[in-house]
Protein backbone atom coordinates (compact mmCIF):
# COMPACT_ATOMS: atom_id res chain seq x y z
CA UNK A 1 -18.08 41.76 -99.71
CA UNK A 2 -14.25 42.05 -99.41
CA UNK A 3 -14.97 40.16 -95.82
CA UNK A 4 -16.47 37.76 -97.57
CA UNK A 5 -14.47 37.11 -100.61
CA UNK A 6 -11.40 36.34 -97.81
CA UNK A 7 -13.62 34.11 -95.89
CA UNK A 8 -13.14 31.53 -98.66
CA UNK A 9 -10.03 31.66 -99.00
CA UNK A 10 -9.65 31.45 -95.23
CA UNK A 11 -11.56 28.48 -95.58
CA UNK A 12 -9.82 27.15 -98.83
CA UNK A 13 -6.58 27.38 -97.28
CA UNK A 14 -7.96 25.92 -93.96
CA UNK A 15 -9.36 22.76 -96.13
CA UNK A 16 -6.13 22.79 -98.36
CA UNK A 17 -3.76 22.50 -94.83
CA UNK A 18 -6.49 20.08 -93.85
CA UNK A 19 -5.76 17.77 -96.74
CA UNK A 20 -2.29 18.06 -96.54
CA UNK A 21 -2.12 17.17 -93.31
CA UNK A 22 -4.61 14.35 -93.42
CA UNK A 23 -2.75 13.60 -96.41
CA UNK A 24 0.87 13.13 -94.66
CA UNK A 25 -0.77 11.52 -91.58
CA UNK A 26 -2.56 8.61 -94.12
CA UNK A 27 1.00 8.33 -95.46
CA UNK A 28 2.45 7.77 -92.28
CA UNK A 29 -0.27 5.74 -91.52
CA UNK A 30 0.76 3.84 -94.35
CA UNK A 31 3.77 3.49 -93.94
CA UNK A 32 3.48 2.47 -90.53
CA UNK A 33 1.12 -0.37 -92.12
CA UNK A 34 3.96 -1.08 -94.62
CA UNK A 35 6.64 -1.52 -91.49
CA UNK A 36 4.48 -3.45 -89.54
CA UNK A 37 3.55 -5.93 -92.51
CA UNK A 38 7.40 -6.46 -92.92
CA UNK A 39 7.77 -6.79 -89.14
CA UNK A 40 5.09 -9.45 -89.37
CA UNK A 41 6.16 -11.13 -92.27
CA UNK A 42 9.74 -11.42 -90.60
CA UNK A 43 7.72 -12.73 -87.56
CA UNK A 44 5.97 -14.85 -89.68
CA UNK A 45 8.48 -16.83 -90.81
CA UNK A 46 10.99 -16.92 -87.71
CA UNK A 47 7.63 -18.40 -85.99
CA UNK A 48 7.60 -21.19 -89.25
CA UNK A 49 11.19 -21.84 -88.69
CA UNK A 50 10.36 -22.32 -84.80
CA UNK A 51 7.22 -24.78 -85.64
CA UNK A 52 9.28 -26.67 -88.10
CA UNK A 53 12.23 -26.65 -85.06
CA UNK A 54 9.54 -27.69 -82.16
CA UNK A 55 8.05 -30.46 -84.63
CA UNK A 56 11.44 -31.90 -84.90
CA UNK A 57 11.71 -32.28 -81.34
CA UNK A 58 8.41 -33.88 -80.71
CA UNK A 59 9.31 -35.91 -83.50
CA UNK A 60 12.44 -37.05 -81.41
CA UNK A 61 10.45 -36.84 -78.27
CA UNK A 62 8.14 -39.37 -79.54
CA UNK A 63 10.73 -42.00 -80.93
CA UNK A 64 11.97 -41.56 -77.58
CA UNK A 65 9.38 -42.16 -75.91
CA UNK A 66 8.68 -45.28 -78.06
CA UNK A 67 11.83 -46.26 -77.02
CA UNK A 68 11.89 -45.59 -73.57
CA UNK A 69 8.33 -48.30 -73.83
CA UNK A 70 10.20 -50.50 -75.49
CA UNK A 71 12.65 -50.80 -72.03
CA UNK A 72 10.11 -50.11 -69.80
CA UNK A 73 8.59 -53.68 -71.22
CA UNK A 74 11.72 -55.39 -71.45
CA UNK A 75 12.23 -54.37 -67.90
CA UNK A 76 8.72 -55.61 -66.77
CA UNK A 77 9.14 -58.62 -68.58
CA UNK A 78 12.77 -58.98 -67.15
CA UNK A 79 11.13 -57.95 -63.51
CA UNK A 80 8.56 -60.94 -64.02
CA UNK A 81 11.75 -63.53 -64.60
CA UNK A 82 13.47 -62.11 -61.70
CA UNK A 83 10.41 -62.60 -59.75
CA UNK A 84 9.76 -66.34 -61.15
CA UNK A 85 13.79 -67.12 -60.82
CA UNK A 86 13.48 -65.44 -57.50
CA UNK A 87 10.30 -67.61 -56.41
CA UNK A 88 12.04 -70.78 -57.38
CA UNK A 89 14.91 -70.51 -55.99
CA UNK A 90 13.16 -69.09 -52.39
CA UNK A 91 11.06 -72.97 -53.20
CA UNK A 92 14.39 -74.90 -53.46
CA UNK A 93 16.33 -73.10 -50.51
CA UNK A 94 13.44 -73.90 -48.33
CA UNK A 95 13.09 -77.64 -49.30
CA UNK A 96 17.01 -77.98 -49.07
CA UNK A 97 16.93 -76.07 -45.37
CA UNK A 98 14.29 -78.54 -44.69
CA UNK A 99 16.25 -81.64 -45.57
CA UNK A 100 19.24 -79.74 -44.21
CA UNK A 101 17.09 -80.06 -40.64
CA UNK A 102 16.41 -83.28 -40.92
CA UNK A 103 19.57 -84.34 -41.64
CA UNK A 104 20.99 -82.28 -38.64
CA UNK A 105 18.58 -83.77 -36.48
CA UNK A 106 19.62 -87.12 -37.00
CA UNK A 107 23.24 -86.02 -36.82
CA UNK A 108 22.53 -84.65 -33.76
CA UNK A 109 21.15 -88.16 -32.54
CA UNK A 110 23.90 -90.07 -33.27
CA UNK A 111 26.15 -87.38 -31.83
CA UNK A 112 24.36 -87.80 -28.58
CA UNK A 113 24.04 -91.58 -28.76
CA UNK A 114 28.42 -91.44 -29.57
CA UNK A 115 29.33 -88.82 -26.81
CA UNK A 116 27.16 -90.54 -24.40
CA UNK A 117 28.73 -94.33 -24.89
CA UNK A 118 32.12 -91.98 -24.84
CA UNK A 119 31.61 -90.24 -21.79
CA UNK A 120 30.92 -93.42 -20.36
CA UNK A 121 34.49 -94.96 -21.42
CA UNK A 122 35.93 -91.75 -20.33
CA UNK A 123 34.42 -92.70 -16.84
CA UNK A 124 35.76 -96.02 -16.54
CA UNK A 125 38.81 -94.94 -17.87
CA UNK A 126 38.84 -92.35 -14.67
CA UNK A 127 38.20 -94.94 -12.66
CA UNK A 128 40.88 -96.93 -13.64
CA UNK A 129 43.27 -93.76 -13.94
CA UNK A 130 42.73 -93.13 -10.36
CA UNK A 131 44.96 -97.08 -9.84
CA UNK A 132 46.76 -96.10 -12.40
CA UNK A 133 47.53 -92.54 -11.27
CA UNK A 134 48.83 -93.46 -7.39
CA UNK A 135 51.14 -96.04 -9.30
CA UNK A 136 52.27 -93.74 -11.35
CA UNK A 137 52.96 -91.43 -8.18
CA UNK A 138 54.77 -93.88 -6.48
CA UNK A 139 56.99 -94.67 -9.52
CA UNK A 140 57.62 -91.34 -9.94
CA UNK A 141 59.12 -90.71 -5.74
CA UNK A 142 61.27 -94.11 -7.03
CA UNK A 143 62.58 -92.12 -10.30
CA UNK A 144 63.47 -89.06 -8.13
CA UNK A 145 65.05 -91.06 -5.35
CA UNK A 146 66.98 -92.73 -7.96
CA UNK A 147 67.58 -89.29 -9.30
CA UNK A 148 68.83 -87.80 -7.00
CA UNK A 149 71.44 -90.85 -5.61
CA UNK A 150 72.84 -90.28 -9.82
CA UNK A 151 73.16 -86.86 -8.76
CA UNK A 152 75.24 -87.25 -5.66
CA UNK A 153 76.85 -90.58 -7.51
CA UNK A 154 77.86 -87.58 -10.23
CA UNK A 155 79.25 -84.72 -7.79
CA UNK A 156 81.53 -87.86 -6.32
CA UNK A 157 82.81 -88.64 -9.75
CA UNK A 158 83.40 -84.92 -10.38
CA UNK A 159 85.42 -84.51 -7.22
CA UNK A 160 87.38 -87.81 -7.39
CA UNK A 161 87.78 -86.47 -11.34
CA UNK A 162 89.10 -83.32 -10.11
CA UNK A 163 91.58 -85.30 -7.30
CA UNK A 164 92.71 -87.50 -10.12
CA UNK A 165 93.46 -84.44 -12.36
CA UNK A 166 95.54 -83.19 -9.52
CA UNK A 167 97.38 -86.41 -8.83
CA UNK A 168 98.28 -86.73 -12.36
CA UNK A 169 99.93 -83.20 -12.49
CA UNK A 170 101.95 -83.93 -9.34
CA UNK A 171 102.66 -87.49 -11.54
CA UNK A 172 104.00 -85.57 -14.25
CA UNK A 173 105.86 -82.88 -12.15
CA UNK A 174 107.65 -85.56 -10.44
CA UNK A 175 108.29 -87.10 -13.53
CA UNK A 176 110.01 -83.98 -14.98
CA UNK A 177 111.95 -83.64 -11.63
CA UNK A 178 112.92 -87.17 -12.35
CA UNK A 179 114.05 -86.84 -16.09
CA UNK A 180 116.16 -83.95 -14.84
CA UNK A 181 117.88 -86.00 -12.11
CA UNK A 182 118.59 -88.71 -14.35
CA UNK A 183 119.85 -86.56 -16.64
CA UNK A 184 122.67 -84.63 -14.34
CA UNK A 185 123.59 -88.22 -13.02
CA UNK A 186 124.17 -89.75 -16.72
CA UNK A 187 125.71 -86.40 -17.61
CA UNK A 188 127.44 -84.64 -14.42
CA UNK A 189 128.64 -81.33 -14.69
CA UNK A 190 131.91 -80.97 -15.03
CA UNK A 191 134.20 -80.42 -12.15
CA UNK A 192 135.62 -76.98 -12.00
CA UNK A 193 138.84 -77.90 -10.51
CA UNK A 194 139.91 -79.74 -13.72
């Protein structure tokens, strides 16, 4: 019997440690729970704050978008007047090339019509030249004949120039020799004797 009176209490104290240790693992459990609610309420709102954040920027996003439509059909519509200018003004540089043609072409006519009648005055004025050209040849053997007779007709008047020159300084020598003659007859020296 004493055997089995400590086979309860075996068991007793097995079941007591049991609930004590079930006991502290529920609590730890718990608080585990407790943590991880906090955790997640934390998360919670730091995931609030990011929705409220993220709607903000699609809200932005969007207005920008709505404005980036907005120039994408200005531009388009701007595009289309570019085009139409564009068109028009292709319409009127063709027509004016055309009349541009035209008129060249009938420029070019009376260009060839004026250079033609020219070229023939410009042939008859050869002709003529060629007369006009020997005469002119001739004239011009005269002018250097005549040239060249003022050229020796020049070297004469140079040398008789030069002759002259000299004649007048043996003129003026003499004359000194003169004025000193005159002088010693109108004053004589006087005689040493005296």
């Amino acid at each position: 019997m004493k055997g089995l009176g400590l086979l309860p209490l075996i068991i007793v104290l097995i079941l007591v440690a049991l609930f004590l240790f079930t006991g502290n693992y529920q609590q730890r459990q718990i608080d585990n729970l407790e943590e991880t609610q906090v955790t997640m309420q934390h998360e919670d709102e730091r995931l609030a704050d990011e929705i409220i954040r993220l709607e903000t920027e699609v809200v932005g996003i969007r207005t920008g978008l709505e404005g980036v439509q907005t120039e994408m059909v200005d531009i388009e519509k701007n595009i289309a007047t570019v085009a139409l200018e564009s068109e028009n003004l292709r319409a009127g540089i063709t027509s004016d090339l055309e009349n541009l043609n035209e008129g060249l072409a009938t420029k070019q006519d009376v260009l060839k019509k004026e250079l033609a009648a020219e070229l023939e005055k410009m042939k008859s004025a050869l002709e003529g030249s060629d007369n006009d050209q020997q005469s002119l040849k001739d004239r011009i053997f005269s002018l250097e004949g005549q040239l060249e007779v003022a050229r020796q007709d020049r070297i004469e008047l140079a040398t008789r120039h030069l002759m002259l020159e000299e004649v007048l300084k043996d003129l003026a020598n003499t004359q000194q020799l003169l004025e000193k003659a005159i002088q010693r007859i109108e004053n004589p020296p006087p005689d040493p004797e005296k």
